[in-house]
Protein backbone atom coordinates (compact mmCIF):
# COMPACT_ATOMS: atom_id res chain seq x y z
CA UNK A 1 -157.34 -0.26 -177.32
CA UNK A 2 -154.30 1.70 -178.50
CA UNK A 3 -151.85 3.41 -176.36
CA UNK A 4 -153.54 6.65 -177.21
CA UNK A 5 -156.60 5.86 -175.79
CA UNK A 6 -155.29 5.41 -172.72
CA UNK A 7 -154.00 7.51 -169.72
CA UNK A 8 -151.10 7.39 -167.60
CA UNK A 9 -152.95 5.51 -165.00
CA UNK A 10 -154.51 2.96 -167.33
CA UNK A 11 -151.15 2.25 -168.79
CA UNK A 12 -148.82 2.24 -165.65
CA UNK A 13 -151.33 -0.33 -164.05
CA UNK A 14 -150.65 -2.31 -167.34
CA UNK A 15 -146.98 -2.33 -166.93
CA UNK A 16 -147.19 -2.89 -163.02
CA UNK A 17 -148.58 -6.29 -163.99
CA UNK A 18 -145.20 -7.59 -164.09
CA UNK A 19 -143.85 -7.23 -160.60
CA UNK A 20 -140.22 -8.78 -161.50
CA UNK A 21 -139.97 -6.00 -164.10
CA UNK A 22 -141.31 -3.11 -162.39
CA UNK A 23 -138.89 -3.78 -159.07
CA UNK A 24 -135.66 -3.96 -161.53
CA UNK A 25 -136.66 -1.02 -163.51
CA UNK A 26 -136.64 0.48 -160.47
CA UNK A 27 -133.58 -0.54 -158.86
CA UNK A 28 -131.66 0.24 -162.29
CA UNK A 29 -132.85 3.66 -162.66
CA UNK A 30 -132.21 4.04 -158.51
CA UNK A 31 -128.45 2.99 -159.03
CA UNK A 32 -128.00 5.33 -161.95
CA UNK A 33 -129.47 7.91 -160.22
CA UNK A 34 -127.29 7.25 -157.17
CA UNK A 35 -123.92 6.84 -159.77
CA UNK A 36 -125.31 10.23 -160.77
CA UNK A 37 -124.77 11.57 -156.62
CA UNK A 38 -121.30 9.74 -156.44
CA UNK A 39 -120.22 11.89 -159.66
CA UNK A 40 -121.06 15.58 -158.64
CA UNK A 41 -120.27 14.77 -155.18
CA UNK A 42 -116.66 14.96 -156.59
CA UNK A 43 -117.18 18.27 -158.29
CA UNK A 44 -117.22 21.08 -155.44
CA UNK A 45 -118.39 23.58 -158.14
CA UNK A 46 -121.53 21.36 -159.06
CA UNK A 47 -123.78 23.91 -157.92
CA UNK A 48 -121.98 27.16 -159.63
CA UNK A 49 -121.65 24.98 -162.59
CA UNK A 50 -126.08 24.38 -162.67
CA UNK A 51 -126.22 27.83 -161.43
CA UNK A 52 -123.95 29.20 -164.53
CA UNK A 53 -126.04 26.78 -167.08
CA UNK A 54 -129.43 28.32 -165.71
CA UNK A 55 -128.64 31.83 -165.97
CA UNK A 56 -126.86 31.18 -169.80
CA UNK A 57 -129.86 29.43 -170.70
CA UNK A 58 -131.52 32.15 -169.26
CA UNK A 59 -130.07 34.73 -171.63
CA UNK A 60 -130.30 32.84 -174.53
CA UNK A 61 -134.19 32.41 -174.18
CA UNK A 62 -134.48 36.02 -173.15
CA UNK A 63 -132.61 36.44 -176.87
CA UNK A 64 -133.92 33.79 -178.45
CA UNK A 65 -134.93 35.82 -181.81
CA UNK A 66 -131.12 37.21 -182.03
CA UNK A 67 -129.49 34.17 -181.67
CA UNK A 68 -130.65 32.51 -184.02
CA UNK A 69 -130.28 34.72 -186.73
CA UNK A 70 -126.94 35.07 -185.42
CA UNK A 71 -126.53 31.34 -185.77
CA UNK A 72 -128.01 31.12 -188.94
CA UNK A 73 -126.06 33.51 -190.43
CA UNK A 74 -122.86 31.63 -189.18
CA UNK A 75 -123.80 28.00 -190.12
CA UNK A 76 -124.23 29.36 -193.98
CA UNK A 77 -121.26 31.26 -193.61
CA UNK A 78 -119.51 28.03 -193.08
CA UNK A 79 -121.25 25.99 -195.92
CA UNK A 80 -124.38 24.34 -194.21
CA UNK A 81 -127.99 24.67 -195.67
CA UNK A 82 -130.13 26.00 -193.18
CA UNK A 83 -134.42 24.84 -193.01
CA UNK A 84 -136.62 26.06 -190.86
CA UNK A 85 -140.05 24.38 -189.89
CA UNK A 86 -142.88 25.54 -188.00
CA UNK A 87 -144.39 21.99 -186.50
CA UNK A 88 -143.71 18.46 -186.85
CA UNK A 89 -145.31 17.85 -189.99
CA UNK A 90 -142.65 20.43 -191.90
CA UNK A 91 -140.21 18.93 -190.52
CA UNK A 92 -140.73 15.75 -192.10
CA UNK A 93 -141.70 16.74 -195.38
CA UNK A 94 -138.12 18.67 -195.15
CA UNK A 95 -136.09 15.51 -194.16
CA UNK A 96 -138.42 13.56 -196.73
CA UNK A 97 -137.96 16.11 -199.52
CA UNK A 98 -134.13 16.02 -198.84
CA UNK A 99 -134.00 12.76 -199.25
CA UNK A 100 -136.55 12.08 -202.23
CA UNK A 101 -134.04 15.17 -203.94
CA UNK A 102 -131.33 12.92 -203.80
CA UNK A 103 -132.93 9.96 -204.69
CA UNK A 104 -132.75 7.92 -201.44
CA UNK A 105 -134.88 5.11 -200.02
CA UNK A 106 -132.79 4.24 -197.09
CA UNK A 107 -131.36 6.13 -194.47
CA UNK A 108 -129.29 5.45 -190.92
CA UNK A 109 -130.24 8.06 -188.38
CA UNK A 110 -128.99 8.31 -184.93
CA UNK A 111 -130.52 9.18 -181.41
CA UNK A 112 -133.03 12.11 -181.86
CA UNK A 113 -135.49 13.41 -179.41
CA UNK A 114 -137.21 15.79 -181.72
CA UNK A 115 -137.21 13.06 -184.84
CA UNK A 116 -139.07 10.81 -182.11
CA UNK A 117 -141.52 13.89 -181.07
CA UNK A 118 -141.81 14.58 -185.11
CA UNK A 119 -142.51 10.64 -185.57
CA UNK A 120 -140.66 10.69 -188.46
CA UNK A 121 -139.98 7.38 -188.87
CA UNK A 122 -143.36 6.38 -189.23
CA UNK A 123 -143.94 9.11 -191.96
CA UNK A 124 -140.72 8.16 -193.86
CA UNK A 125 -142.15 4.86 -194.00
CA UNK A 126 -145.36 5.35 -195.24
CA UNK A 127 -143.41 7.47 -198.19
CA UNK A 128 -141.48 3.81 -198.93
CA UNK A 129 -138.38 5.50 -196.83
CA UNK A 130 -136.50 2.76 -194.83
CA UNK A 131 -134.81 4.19 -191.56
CA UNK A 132 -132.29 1.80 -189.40
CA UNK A 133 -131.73 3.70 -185.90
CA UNK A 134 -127.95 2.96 -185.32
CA UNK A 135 -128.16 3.76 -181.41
CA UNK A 136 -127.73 0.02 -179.84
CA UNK A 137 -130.82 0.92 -177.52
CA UNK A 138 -132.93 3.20 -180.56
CA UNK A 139 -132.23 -0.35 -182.82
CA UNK A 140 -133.53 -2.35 -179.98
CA UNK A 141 -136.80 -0.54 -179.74
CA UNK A 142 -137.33 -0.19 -183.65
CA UNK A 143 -136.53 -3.97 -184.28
CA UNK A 144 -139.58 -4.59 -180.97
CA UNK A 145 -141.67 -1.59 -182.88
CA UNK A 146 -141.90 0.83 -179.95
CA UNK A 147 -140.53 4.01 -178.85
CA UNK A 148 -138.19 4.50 -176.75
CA UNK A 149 -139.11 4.44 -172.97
CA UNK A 150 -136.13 7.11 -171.69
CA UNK A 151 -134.71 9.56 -173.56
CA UNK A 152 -130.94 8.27 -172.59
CA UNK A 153 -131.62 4.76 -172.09
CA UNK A 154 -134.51 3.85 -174.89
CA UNK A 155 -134.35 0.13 -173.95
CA UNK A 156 -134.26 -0.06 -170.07
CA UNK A 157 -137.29 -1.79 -170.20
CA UNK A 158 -136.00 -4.60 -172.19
CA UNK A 159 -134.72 -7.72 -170.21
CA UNK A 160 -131.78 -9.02 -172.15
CA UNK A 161 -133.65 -11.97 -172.96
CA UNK A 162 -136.26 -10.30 -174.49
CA UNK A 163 -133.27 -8.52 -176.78
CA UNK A 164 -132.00 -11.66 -177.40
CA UNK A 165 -135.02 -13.43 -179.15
CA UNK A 166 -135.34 -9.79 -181.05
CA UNK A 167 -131.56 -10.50 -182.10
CA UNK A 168 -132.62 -14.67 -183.29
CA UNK A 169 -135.35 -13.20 -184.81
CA UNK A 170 -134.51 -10.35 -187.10
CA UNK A 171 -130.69 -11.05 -186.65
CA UNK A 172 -130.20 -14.39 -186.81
CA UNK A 173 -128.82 -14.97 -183.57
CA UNK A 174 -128.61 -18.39 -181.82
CA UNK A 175 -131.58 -19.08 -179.90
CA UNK A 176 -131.83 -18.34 -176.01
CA UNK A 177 -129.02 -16.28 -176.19
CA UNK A 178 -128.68 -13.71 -173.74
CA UNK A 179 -125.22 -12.45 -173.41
CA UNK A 180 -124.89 -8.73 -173.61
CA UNK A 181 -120.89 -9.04 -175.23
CA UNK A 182 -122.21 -11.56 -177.67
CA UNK A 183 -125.65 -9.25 -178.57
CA UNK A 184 -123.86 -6.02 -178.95
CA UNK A 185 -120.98 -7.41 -180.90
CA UNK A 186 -123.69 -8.79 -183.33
CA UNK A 187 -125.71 -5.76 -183.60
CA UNK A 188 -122.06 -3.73 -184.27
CA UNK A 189 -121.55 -6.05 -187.38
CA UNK A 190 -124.91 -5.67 -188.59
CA UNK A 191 -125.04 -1.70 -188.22
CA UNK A 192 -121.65 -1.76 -189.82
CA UNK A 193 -122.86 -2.54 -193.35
CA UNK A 194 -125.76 -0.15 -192.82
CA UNK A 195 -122.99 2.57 -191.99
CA UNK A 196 -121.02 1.49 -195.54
CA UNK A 197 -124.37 1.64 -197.80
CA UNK A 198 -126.08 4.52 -196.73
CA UNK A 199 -126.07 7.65 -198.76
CA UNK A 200 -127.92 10.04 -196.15
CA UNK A 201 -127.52 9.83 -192.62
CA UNK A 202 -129.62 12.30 -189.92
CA UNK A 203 -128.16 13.22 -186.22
CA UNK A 204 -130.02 14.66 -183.50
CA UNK A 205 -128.24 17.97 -181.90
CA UNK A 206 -127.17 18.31 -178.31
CA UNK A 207 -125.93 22.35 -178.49
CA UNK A 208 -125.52 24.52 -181.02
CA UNK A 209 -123.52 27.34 -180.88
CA UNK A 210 -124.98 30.59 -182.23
CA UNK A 211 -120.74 32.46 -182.47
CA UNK A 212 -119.52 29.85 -184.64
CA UNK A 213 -122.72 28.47 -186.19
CA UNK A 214 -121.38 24.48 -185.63
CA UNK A 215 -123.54 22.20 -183.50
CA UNK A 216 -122.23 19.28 -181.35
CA UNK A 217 -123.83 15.80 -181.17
CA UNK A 218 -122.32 13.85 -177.87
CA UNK A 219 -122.36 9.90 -177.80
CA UNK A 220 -121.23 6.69 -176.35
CA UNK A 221 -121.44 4.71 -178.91
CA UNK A 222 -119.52 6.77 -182.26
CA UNK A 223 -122.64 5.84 -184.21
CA UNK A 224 -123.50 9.41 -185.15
CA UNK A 225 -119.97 10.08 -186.08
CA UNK A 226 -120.00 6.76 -188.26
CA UNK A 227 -123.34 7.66 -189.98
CA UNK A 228 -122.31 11.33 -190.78
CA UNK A 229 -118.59 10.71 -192.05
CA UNK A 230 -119.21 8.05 -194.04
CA UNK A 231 -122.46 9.66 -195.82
CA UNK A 232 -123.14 12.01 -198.78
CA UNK A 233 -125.92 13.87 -196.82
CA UNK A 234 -125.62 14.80 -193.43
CA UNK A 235 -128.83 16.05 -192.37
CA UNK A 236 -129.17 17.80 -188.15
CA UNK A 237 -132.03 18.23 -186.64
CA UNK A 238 -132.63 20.28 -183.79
CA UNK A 239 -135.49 22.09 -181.98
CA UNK A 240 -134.10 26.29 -181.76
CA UNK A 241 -134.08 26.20 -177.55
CA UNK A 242 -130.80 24.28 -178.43
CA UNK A 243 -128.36 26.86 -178.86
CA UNK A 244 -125.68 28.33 -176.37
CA UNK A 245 -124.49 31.75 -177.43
CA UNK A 246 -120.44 31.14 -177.15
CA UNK A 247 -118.02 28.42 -177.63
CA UNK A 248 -116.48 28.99 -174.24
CA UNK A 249 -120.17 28.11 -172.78
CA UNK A 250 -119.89 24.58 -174.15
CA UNK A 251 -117.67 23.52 -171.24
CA UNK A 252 -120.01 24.15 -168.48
CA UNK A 253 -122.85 21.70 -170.42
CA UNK A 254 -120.30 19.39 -171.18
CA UNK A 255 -119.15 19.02 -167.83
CA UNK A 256 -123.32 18.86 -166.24
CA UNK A 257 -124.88 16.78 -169.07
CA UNK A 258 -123.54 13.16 -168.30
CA UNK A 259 -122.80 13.48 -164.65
CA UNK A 260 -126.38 14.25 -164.62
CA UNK A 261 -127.72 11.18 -167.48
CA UNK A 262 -125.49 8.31 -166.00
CA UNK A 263 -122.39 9.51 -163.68
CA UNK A 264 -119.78 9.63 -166.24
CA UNK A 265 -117.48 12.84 -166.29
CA UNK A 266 -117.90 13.15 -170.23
CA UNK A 267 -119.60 11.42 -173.37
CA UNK A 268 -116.90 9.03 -174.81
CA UNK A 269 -117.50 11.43 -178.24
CA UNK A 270 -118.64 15.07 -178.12
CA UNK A 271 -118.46 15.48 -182.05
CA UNK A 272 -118.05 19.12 -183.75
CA UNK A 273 -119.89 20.02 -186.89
CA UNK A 274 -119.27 22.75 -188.26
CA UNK A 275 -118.83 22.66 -191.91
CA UNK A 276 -119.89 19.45 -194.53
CA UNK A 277 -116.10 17.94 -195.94
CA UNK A 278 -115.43 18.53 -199.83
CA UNK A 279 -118.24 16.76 -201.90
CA UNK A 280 -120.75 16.31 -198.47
CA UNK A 281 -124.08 18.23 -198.11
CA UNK A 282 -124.76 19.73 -194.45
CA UNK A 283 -128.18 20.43 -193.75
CA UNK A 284 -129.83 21.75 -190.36
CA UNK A 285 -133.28 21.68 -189.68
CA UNK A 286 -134.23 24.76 -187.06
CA UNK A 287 -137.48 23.37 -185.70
CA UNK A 288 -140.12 25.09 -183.38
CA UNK A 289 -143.12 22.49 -182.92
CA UNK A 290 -145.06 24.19 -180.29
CA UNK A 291 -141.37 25.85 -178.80
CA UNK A 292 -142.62 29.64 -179.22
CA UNK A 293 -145.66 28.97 -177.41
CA UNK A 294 -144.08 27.56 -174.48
CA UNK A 295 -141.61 30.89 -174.39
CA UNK A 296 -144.30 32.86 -174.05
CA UNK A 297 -146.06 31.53 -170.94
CA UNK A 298 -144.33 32.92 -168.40
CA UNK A 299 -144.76 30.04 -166.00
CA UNK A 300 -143.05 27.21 -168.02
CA UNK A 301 -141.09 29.08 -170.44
CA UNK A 302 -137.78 27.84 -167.92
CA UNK A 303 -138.80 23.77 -169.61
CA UNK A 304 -136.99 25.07 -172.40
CA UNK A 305 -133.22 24.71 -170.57
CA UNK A 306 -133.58 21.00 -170.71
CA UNK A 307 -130.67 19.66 -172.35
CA UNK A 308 -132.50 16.28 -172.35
CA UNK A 309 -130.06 14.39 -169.49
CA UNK A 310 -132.82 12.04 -168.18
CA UNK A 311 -131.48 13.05 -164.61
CA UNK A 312 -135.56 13.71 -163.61
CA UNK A 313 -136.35 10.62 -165.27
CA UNK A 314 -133.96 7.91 -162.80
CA UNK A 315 -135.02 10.06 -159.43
CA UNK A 316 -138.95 10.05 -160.12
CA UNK A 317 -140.35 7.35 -158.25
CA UNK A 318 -143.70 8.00 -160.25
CA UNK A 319 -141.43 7.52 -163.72
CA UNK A 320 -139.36 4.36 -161.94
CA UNK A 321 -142.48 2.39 -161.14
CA UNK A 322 -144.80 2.80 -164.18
CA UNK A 323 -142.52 2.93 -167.15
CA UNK A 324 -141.37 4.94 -169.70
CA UNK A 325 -144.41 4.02 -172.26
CA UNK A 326 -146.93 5.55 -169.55
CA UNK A 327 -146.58 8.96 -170.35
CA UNK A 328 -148.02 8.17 -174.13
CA UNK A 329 -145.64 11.01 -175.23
CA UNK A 330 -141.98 11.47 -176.96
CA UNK A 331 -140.21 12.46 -173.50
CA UNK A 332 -141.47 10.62 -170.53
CA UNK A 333 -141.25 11.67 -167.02
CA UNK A 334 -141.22 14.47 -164.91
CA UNK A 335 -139.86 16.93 -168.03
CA UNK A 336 -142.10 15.43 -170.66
CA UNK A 337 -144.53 15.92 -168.45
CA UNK A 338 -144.28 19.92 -168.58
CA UNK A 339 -143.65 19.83 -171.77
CA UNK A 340 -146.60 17.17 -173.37
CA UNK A 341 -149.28 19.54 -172.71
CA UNK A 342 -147.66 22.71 -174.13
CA UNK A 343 -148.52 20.60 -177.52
CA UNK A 344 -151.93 19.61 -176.93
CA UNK A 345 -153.48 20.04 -173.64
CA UNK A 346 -156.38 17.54 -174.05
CA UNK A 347 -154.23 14.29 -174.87
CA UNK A 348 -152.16 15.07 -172.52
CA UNK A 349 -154.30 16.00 -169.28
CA UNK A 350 -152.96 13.68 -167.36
CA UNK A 351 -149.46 13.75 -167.21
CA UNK A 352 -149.12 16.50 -164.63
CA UNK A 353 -151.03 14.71 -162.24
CA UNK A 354 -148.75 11.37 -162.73
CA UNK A 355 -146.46 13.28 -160.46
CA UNK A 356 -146.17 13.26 -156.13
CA UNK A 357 -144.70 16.86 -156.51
CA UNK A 358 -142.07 15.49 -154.69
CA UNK A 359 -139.18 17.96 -156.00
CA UNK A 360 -136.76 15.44 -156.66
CA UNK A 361 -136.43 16.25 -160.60
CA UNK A 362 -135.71 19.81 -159.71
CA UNK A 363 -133.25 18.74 -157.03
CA UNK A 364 -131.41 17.07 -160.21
CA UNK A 365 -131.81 19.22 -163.13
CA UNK A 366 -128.56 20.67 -164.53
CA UNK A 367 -130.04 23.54 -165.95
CA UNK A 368 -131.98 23.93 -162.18
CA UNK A 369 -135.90 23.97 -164.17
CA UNK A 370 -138.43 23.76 -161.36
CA UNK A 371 -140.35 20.94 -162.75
CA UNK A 372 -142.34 20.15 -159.57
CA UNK A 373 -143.42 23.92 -159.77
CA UNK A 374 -144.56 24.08 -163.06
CA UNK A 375 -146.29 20.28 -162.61
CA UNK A 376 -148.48 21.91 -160.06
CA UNK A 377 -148.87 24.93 -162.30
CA UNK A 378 -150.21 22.88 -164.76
CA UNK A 379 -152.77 21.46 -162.96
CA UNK A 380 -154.34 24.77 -162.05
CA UNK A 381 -154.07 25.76 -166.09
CA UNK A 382 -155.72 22.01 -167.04
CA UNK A 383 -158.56 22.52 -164.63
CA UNK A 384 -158.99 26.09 -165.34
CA UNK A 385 -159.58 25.26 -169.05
CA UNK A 386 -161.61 22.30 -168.50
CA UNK A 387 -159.43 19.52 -169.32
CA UNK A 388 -159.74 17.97 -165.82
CA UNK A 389 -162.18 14.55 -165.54
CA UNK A 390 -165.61 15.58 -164.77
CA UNK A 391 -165.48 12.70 -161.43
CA UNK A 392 -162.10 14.82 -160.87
CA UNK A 393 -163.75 17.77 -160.44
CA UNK A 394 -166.86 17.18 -159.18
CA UNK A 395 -164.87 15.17 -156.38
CA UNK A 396 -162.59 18.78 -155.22
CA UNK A 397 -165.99 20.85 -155.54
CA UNK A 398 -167.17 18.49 -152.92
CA UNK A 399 -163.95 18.45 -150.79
CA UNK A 400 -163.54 22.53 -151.03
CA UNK A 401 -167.32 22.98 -149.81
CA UNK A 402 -166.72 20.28 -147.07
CA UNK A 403 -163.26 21.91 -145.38
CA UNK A 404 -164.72 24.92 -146.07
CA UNK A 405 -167.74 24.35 -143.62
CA UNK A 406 -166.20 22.67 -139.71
CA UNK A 407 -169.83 21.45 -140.00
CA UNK A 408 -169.63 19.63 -142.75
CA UNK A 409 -165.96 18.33 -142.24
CA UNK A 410 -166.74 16.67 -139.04
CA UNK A 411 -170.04 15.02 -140.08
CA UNK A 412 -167.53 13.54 -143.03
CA UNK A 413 -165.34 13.09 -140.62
CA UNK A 414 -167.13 10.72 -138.42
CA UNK A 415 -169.14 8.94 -141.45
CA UNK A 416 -165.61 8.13 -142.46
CA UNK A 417 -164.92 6.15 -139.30
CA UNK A 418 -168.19 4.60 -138.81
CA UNK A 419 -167.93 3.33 -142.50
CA UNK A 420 -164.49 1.62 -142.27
CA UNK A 421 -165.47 0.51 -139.02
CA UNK A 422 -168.93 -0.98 -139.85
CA UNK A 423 -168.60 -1.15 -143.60
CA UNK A 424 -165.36 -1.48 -144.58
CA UNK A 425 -166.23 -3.46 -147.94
CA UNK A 426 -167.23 0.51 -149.09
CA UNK A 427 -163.51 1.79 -149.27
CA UNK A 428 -161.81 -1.44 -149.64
CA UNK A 429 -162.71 -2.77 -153.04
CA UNK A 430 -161.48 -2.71 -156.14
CA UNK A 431 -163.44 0.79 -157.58
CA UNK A 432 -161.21 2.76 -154.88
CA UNK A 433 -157.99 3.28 -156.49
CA UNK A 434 -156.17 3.77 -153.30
CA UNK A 435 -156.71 -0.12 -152.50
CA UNK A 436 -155.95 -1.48 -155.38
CA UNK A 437 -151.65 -1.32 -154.02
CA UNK A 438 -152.67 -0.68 -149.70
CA UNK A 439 -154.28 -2.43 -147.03
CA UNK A 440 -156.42 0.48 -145.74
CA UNK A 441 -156.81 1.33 -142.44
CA UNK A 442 -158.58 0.84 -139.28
CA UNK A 443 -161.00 3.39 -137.90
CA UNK A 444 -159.98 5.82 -135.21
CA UNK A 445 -161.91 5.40 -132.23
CA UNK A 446 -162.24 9.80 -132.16
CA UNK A 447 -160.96 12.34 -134.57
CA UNK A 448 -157.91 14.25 -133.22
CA UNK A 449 -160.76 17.35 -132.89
CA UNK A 450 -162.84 15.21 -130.62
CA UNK A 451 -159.60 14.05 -128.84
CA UNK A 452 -158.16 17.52 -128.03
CA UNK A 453 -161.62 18.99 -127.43
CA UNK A 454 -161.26 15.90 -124.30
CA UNK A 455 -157.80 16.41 -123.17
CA UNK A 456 -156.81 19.90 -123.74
CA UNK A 457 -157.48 20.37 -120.37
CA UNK A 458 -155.72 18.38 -118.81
């Protein structure tokens, strides 16, 4: 059975098989989260800056239409070639055509949500197209052939020694080695030549800026800067909830987006591109995929702000303790989780209710998107349209008749307690899912009604 067969559930009790790796996943994405605290803690305008983000994302969704013809207009003012695509499968035959055009059969891309939610990759490849993802963590995942599990950190799954018999294997590394110095050093030298022979090289976007019509890409690792400079095609890709409207507004997202994805005050390289160099072709694929649909429902319209930090990802104790690879979707988490459905509600029925509504991912957005809101708004649309399971269902039609009726409710009330009490192999086996990780527990002698009915007057 294939990872799209399966639900969140089914796969998170497949990855919670490994204890060892499920309690340092979590303690990893628990200390970046808390390096995350440390770093706004020192910014006494933290809140002004979210609250400035939110409203400028705001406007530019209320505008959406007029800013990007605005941007469009400026980007082929300054020499870039401009593509727009409807869905997904556009947007690959774009990229594809672009590179079939100038007679390419390998290409170096770096990190790229949307190429990830396209799965272009896989439809490059089946058109004979070889792809190397120069991100250290992307190239980690590719060489193990899965997707990345976190949209900042792709590999934080990985145990180094698990990269490092990936690295003997298709790198030629010394067996049983492990060290991180010695593993990135070797992956640097081999991405190097990859850098020097490709002709066509694709970035991901971060912002794009709809006064000037340039886009920024921000990294740690220089690899988009290496792939672009050095090739004859630079090809952008970017889903159209990316742009800001001004220059001046850049500073503000600058300034939340890495304090929120791992505590640092700033990407070590927040690259400009605004025009292709002398000889270079610039292209920028606009992409909706499902975007304009999402604008116009009202209630999660707001998911668009996400500037893709991870920051709901590290807090979600849901996310921490079942994976990235759960959520059977591009994005993972609390965000992917408001977003999956927007694309197709049946496969992805489940990821709203992988959540404990907590509110910590809209504690920690920088763009302030009530996730936990719309997570429990989603529920309400996935039942209303039928997507819920039928035992789901059938199991709150029961439970809204039974608290509906005092009645009822206290006859299930004291079944309960006679049934842990007499029969407790009923609840505590392993078809209730709620045993399967607790000890349950033992019956109450009275309910708290029977209790108060006793002592209230006393």
């Amino acid at each position: 059975m294939t990872t799209e067969t399966k639900d969140h559930a089914e796969l998170a009790e497949i990855f919670n098989k490994d204890e060892d790796r499920v309690d340092w996943h979590d303690e990893t994405l628990w200390w970046i989260r808390a390096k995350r605290d440390k770093s706004v803690h020192q910014l006494p305008e933290w809140e002004a800056l979210r609250e400035a983000a939110s409203g400028i994302k705001h406007n530019v969704l209320s505008n959406l239409n007029a800013y990007l013809q605005e941007f469009e207009s400026a980007a082929k003012a300054n020499g870039i070639i401009v593509h727009w695509a409807a869905d997904a499968k556009e947007h690959n035959e774009i990229v594809h055509g672009l590179l079939a055009e100038n007679k390419v059969t390998q290409m170096v891309k770096s990190k790229s949500m949307l190429t990830e939610e396209c799965h272009l990759n896989d439809y490059l490849a089946t058109h004979g197209i070889e792809v190397i993802d120069s991100d250290l963590g992307e190239r980690i995942v590719q060489l193990a052939g899965e997707a990345p599990s976190h949209i900042v950190l792709p590999c934080i799954h990985k145990k180094k020694e698990e990269i490092g018999d990936l690295f003997h294997m298709y790198l030629g590394t010394p067996s049983n080695m492990s060290d991180p110095q010695f593993l990135t050093e070797t992956a640097r030298g081999s991405l190097r030549e990859t850098f020097l022979t490709r002709k066509v090289a694709l970035t991901g976007v971060n912002f794009a800026i709809a006064e000037t019509g340039e886009f920024v890409v921000c990294t740690n690792e220089g690899n988009a800067d290496m792939g672009a400079h050095l090739a004859d095609v630079h090809i952008a890709c970017m889903g159209i909830e990316k742009l800001i409207p001004k220059r001046e507004h850049l500073g503000v997202f600058l300034r939340l987006l890495t304090r929120s994805a791992t505590g640092q005050p700033i990407t070590t390289y927040s690259s400009h591109f605004k025009k292709p160099r002398a000889g270079q072709q610039m292209h920028l694929v606009l992409v909706d995929n499902g975007r304009s649909i999402q604008l116009g429902r009202e209630d999660f319209r707001n998911s668009l702000k996400c500037i893709r930090c991870g920051a709901c990802m590290n807090t979600c104790p849901v996310y921490r303790r079942s994976g990235g690879h759960s959520y059977h979707t591009a994005v993972a988490g609390p965000i992917g989780s408001i977003l999956a459905p927007n694309l197709d509600m049946r496969k992805y029925a489940d990821l709203p209710f992988a959540s404990t509504l907590c509110g910590s991912c809209s504690n920690v957005c920088p763009v302030k998107i009530d996730i936990h809101d719309q997570l429990y708004k989603w529920r309400q649309v996935l039942v209303k349209e039928g997507y819920a399971p039928t035992g789901k269902k059938i199991a709150m039609q029961v439970m809204a008749k039974t608290l509906a009726s005092p009645t009822l409710y206290h006859a299930a009330g004291k079944m309960g307690r006679l049934t842990i009490k007499y029969a407790p192999f009923a609840v505590s086996n392993k078809l209730n899912p709620w045993y399967k990780q607790r000890e349950m527990p033992s019956s109450p002698e009275q309910s708290f009604g029977e209790w108060y009915a006793k002592n209230r007057k006393k």
